[in-house]
N, C-alpha and C. Protein backbone atom coordinates (compact mmCIF):
# COMPACT_ATOMS: atom_id res chain seq x y z
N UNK A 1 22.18 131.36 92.90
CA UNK A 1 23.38 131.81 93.56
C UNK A 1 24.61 131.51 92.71
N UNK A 2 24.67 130.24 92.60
CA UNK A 2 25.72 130.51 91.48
C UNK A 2 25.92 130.60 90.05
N UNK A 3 24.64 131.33 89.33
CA UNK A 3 24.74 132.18 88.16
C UNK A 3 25.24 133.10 88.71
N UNK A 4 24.74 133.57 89.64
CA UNK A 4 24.96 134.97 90.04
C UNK A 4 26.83 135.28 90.44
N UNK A 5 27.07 134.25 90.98
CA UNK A 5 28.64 134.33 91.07
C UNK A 5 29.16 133.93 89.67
N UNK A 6 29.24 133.20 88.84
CA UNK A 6 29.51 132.76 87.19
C UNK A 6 29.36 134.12 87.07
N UNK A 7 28.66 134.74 86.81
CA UNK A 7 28.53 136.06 85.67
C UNK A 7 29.45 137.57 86.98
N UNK A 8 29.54 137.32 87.67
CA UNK A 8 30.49 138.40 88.55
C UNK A 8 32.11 138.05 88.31
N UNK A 9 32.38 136.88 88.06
CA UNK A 9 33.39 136.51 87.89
C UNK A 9 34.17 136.20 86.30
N UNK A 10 32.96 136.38 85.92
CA UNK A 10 33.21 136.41 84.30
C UNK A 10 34.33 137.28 83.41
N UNK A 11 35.52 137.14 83.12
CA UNK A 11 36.25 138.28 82.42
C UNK A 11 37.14 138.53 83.78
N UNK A 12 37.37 137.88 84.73
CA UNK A 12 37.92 137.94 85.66
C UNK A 12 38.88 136.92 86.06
N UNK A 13 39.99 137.31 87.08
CA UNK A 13 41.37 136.45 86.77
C UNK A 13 40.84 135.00 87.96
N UNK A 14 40.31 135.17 89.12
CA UNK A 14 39.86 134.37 89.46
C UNK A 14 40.83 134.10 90.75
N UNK A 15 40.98 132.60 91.09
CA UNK A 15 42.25 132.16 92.18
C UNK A 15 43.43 131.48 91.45
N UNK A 16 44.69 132.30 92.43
CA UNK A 16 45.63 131.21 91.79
C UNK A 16 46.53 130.80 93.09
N UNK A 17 47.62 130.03 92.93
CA UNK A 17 48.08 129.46 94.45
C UNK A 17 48.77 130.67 94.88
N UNK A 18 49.07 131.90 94.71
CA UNK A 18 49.33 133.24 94.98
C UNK A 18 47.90 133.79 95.99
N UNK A 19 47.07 133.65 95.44
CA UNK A 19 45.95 134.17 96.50
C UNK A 19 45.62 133.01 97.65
N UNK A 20 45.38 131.83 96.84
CA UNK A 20 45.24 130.84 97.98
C UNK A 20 46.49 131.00 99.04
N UNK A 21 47.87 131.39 98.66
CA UNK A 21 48.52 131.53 100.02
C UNK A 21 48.51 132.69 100.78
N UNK A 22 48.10 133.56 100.06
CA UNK A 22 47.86 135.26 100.17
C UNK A 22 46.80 134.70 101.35
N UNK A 23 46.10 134.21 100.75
CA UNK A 23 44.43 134.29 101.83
C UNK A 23 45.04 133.24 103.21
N UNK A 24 45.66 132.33 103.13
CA UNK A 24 46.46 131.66 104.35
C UNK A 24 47.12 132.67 105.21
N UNK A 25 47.77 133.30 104.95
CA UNK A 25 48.63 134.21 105.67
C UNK A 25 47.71 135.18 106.04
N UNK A 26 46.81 135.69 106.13
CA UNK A 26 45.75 136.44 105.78
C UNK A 26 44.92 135.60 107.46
N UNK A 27 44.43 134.50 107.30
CA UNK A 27 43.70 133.70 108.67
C UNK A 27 45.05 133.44 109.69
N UNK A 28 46.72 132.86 109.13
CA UNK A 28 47.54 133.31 109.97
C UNK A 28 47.47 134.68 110.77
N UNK A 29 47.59 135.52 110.61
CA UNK A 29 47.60 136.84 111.08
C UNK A 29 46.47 137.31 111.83
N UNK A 30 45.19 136.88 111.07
CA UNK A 30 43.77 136.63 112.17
C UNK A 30 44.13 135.75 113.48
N UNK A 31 44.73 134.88 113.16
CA UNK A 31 44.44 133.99 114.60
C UNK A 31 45.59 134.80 115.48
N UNK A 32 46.62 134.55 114.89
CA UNK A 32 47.92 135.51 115.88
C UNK A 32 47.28 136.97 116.42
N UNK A 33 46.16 137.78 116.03
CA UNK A 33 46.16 138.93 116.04
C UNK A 33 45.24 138.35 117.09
N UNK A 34 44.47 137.56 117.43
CA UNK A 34 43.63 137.53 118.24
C UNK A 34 44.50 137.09 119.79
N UNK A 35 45.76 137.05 119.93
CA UNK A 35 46.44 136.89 120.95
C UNK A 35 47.20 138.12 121.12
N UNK A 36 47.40 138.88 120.03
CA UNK A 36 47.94 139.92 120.65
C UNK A 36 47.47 141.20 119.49
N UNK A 37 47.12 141.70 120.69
CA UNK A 37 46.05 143.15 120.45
C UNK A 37 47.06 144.35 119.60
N UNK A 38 47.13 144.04 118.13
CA UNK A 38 48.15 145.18 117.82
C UNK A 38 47.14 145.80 116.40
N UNK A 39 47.43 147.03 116.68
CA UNK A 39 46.74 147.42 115.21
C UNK A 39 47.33 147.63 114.38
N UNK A 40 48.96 147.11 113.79
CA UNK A 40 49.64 146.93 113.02
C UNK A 40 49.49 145.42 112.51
N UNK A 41 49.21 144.67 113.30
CA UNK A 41 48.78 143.09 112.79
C UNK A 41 47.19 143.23 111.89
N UNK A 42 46.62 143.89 112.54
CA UNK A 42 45.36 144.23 112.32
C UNK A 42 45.65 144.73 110.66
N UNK A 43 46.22 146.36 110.44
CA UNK A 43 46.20 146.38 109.23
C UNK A 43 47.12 145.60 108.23
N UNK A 44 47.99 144.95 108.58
CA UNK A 44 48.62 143.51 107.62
C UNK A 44 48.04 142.84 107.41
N UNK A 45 46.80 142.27 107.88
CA UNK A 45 45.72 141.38 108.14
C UNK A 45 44.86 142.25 106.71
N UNK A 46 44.23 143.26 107.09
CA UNK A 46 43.47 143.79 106.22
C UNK A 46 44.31 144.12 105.11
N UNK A 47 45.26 144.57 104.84
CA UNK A 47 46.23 144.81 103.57
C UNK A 47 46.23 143.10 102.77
N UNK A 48 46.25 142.13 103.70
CA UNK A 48 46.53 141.23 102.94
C UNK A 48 44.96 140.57 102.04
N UNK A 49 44.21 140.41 102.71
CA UNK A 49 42.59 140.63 102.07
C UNK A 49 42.41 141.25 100.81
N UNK A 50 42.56 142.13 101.17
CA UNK A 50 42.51 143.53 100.14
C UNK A 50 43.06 143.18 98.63
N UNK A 51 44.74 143.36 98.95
CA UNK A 51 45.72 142.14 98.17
C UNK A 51 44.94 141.22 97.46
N UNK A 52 44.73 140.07 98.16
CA UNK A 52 43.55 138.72 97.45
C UNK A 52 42.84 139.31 96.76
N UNK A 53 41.62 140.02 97.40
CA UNK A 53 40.64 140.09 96.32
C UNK A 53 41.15 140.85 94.81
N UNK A 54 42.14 141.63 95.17
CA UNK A 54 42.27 142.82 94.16
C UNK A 54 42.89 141.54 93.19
N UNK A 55 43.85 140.84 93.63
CA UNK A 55 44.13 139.93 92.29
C UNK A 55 42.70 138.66 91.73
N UNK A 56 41.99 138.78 92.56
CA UNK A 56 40.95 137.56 92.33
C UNK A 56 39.80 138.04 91.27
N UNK A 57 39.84 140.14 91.62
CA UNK A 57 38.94 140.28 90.64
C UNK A 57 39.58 141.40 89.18
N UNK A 58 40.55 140.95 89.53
CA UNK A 58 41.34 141.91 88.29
C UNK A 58 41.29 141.32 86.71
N UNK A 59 41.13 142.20 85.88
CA UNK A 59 40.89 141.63 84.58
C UNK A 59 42.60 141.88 84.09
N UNK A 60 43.61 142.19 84.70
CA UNK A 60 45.01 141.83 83.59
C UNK A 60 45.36 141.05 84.31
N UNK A 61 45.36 140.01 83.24
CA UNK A 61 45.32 138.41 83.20
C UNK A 61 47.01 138.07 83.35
N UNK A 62 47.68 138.80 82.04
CA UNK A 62 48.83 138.60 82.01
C UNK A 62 49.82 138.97 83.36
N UNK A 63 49.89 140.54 83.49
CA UNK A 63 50.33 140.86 84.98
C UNK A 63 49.74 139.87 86.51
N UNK A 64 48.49 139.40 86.65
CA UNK A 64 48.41 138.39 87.51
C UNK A 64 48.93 137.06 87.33
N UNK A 65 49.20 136.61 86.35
CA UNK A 65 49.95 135.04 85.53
C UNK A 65 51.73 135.81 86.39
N UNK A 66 52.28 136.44 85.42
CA UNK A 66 53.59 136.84 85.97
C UNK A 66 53.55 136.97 87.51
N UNK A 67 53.16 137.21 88.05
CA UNK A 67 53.17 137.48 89.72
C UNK A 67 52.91 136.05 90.42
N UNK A 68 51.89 135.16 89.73
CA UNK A 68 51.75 133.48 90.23
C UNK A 68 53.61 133.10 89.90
N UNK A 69 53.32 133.20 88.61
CA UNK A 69 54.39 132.63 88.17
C UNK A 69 56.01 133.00 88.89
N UNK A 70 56.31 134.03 89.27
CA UNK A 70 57.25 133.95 90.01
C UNK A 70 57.41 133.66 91.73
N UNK A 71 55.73 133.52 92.06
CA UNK A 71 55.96 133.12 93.46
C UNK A 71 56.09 131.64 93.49
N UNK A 72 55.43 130.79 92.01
CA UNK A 72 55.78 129.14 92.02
C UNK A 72 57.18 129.02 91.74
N UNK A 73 57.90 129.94 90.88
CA UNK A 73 59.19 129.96 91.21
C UNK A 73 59.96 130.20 92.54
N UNK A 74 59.71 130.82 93.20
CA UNK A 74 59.83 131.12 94.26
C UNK A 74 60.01 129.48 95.22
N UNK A 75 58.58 129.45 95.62
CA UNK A 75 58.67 128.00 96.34
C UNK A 75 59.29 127.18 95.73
N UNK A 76 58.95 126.63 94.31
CA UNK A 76 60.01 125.46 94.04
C UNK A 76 61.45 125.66 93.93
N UNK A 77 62.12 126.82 94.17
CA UNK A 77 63.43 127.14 94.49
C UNK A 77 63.40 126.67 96.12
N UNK A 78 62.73 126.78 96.47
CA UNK A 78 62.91 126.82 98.21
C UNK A 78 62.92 125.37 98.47
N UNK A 79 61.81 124.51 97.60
CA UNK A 79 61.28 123.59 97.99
C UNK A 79 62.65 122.47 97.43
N UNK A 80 63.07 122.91 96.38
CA UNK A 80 64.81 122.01 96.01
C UNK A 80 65.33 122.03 96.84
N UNK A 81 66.14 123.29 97.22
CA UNK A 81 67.24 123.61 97.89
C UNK A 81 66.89 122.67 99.27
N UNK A 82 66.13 122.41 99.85
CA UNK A 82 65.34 121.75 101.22
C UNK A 82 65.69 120.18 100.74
N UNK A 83 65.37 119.94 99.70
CA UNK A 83 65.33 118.21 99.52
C UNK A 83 66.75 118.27 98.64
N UNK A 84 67.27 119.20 98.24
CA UNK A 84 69.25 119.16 98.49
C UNK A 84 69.70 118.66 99.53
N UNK A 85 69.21 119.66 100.52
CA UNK A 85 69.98 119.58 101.82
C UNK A 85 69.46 118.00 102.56
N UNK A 86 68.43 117.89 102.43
CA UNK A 86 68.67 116.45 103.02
C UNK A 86 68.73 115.21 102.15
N UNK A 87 68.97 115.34 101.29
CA UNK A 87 70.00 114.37 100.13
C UNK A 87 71.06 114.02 101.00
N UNK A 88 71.75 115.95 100.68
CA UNK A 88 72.97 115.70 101.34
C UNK A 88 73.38 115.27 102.85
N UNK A 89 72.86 115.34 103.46
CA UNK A 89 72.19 114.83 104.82
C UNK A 89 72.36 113.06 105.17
N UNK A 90 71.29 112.67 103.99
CA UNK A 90 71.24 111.16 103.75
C UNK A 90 72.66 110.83 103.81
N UNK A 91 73.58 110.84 102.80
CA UNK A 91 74.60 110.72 101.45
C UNK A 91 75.76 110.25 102.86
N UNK A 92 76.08 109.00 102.86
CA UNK A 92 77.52 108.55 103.79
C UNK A 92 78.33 108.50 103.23
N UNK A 93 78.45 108.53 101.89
CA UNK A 93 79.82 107.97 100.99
C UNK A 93 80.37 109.27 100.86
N UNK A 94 79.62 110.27 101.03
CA UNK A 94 80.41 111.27 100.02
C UNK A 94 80.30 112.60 101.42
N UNK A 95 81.40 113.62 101.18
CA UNK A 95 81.42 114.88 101.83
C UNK A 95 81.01 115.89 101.11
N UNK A 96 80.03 117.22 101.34
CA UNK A 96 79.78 118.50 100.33
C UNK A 96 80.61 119.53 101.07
N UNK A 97 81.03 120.12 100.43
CA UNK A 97 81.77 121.29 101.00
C UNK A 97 81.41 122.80 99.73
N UNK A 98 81.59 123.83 100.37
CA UNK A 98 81.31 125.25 99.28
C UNK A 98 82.08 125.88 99.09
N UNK A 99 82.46 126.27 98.18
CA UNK A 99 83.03 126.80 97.59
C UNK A 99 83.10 128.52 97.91
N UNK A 100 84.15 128.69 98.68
CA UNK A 100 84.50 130.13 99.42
C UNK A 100 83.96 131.63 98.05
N UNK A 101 84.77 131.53 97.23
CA UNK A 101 84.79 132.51 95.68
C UNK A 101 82.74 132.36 95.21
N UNK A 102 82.85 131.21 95.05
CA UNK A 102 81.47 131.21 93.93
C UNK A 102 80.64 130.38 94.50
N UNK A 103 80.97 129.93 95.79
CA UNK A 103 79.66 128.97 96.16
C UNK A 103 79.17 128.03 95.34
N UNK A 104 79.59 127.77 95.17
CA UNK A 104 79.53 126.40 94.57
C UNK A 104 79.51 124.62 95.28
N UNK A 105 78.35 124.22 95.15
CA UNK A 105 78.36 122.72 96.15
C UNK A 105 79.29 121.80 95.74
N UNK A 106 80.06 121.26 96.58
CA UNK A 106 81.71 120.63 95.51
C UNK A 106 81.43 118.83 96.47
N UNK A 107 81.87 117.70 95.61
CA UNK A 107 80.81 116.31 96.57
C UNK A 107 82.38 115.86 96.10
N UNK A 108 82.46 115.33 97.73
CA UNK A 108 83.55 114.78 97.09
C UNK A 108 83.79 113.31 97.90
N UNK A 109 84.06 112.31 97.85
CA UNK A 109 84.03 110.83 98.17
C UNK A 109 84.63 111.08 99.91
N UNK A 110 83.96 110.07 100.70
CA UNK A 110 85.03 110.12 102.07
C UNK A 110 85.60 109.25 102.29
N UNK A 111 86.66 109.49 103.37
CA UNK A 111 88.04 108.18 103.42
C UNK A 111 88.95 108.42 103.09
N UNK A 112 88.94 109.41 102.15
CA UNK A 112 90.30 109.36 100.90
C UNK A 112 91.60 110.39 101.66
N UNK A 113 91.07 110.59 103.14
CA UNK A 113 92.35 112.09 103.84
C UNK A 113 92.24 113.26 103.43
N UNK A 114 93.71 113.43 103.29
CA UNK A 114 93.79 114.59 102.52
C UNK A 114 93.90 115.22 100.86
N UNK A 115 93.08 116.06 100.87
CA UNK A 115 92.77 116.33 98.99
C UNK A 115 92.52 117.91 98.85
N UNK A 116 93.09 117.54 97.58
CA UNK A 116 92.96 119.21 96.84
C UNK A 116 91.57 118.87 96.03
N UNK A 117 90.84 119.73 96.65
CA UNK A 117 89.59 119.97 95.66
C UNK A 117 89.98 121.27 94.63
N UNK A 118 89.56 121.01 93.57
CA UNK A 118 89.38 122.08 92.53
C UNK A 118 88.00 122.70 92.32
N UNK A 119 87.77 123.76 92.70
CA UNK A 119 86.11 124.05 91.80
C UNK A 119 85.69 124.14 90.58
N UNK A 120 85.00 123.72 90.01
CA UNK A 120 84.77 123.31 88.75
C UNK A 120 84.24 124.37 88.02
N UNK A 121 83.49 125.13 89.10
CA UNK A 121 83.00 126.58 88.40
C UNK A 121 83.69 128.01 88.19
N UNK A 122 84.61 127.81 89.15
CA UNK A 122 85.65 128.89 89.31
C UNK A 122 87.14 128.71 89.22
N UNK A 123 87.66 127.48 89.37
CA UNK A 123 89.08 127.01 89.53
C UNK A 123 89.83 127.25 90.95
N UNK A 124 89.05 127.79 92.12
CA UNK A 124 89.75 128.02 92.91
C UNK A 124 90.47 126.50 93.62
N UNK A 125 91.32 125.94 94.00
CA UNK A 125 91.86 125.12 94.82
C UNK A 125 91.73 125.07 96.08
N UNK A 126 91.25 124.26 97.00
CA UNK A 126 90.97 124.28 98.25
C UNK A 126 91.79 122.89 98.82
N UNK A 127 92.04 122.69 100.33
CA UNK A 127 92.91 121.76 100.45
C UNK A 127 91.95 121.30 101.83
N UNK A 128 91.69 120.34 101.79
CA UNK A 128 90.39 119.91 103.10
C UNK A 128 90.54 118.23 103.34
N UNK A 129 90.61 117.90 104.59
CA UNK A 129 90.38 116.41 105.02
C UNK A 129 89.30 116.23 105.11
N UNK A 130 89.22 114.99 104.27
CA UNK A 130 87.88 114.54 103.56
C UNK A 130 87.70 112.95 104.37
C-alpha cells in the first residue's frame, strides 16, 4: 500500500499548509452543511475538495510554491497585526493613535496633556490629549 501511494505521488507537488487549510475549511463546511440543508454549501464544500486535490496532485511545482507562499504571507500578516494590537493593549505608559492622511501607528508617552504629534511618515500635525 504504500509503494503504491510513493509511486502515485511521485513527480507530484504533494501537501502544503495551503491544502492542509483548504482541506479544514473543506470538513468546516461539511459539518455546518449538515445543519443546514443548502446546496450552495454543498457545492463550496465540493469546490473546495476538488481545489485540494488539484493542488496535491499537480506537477507545477513553482505555481503551487507561489500560491503557499502568499497565503503564509497572508496569515503571518494577520497573525502580527493581532499580537500588535495586543502589545498595544498591554502598553500603560504609552498612547497609539493613527494617523488620519497615511495611517500610520504614532506611540506617544501618557501624562504629558496636551501635544502636537507630528507624523513621521507624512508630516501631518495632529493636536490630541495624551
Amino acid at each position: 500500500m504504500g509503494n503504491w501511494l510513493r509511486g502515485l505521488m511521485a513527480g507530484r507537488y504533494g501537501g502544503d499548509a495551503l491544502s492542509f487549510a483548504t482541506l479544514i475549511a473543506y470538513l468546516s463546511l461539511c459539518i455546518f452543511g449538515i445543519f443546514v440543508d443548502s446546496v450552495l454549501i454543498k457545492l463550496a464544500a465540493l469546490g473546495l475538495i476538488l481545489w485540494a486535490f488539484y493542488r496535491m496532485f499537480s506537477r507545477n511545482f513553482p505555481a503551487r510554491q507561489a500560491e503557499n507562499r502568499a497565503f503564509l504571507h497572508w496569515v503571518r500578516r494577520l497573525a502580527g497585526s493581532r499580537r500588535a494590537r495586543q502589545s498595544r493593549r498591554k502598553d500603560k505608559t504609552h498612547r497609539y493613535y493613527r494617523c488620519r492622511d497615511c495611517g500610520a501607528v504614532l506611540r506617544v508617552p501618557r501624562g504629558v496633556g496636551r501635544i502636537e504629534i507630528t507624523c513621521p511618515r507624512c508630516g501631518k500635525k495632529m493636536r490630541k490629549k495624551v
